[in-house]
C-alpha atoms as a PDB file:
ATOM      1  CA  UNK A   1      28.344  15.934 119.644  1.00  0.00           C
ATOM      2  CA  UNK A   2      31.267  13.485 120.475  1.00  0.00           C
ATOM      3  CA  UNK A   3      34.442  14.972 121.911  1.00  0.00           C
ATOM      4  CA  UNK A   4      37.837  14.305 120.650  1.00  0.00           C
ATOM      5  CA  UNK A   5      41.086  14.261 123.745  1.00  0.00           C
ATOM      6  CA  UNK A   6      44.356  15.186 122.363  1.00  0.00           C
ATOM      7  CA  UNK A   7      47.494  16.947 123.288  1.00  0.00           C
ATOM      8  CA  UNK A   8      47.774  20.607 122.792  1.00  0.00           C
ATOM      9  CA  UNK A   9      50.065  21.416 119.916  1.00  0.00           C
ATOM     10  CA  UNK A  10      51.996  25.261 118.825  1.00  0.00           C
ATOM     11  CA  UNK A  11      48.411  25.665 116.484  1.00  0.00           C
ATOM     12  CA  UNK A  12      46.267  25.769 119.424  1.00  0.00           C
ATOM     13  CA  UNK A  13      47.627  28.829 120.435  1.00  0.00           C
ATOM     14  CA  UNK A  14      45.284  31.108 118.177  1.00  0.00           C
ATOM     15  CA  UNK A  15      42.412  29.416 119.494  1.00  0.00           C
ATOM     16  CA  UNK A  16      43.282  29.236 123.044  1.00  0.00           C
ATOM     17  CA  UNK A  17      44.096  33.288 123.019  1.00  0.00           C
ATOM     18  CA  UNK A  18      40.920  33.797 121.456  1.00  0.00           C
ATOM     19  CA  UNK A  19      39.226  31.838 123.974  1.00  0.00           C
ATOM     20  CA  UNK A  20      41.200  33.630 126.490  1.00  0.00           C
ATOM     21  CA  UNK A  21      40.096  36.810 125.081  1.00  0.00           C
ATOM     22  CA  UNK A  22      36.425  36.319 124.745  1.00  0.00           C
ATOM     23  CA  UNK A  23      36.560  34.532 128.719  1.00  0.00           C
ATOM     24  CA  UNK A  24      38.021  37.926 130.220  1.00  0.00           C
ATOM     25  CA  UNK A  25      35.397  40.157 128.503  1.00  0.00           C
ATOM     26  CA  UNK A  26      32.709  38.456 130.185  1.00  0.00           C
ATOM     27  CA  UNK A  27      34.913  38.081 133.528  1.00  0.00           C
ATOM     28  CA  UNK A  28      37.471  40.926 133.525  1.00  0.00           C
ATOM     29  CA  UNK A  29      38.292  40.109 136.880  1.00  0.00           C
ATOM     30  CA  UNK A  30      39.140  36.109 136.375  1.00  0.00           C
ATOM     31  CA  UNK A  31      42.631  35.048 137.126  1.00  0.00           C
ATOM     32  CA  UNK A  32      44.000  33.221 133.508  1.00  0.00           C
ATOM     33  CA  UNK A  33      46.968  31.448 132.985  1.00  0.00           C
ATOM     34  CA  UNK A  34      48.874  32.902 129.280  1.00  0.00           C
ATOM     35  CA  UNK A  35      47.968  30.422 126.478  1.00  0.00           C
ATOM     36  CA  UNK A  36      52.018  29.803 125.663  1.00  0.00           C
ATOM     37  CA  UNK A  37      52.336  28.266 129.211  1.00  0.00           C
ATOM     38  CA  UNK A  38      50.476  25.615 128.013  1.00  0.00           C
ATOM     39  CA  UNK A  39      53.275  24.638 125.423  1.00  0.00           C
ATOM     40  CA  UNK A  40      56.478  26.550 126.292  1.00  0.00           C
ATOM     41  CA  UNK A  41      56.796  26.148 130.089  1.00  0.00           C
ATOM     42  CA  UNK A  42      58.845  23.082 130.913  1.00  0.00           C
ATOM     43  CA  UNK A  43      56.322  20.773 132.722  1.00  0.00           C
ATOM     44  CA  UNK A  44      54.554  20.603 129.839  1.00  0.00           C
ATOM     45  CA  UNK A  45      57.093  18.909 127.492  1.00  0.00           C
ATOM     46  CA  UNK A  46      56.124  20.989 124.431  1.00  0.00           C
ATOM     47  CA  UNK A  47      52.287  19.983 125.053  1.00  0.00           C
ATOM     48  CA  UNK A  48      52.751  16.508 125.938  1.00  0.00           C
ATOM     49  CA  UNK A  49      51.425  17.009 129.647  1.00  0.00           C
ATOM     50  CA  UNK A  50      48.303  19.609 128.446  1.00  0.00           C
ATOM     51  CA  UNK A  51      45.196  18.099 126.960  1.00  0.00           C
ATOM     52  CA  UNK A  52      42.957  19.984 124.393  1.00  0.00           C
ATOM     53  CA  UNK A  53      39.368  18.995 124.003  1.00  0.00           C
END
């Protein structure tokens, strides 16, 4: 199954929470970073410095 790189974009956030979600029920304890840091906080210019695969 090939792969596809691409910058994270505002409709990856429903995805990424879900992801989120389901990662924390099987590892309540793990240490997760809120999906909207991946587009709002500054560094990453609106998604141009986060990669979604």
């Amino acid at each position: 199954m090939p792969i596809t790189i691409r910058n994270h974009t505002t409709n990856d956030l429903p995805d990424l929470a879900a992801f989120i979600t389901r990662y924390l029920a099987a590892i309540p304890d793990a240490k997760l970073i809120a999906p909207e840091v991946y587009t709002h906080h500054p560094s990453a210019e609106e998604g141009q410095n986060v990669f979604t695969a």
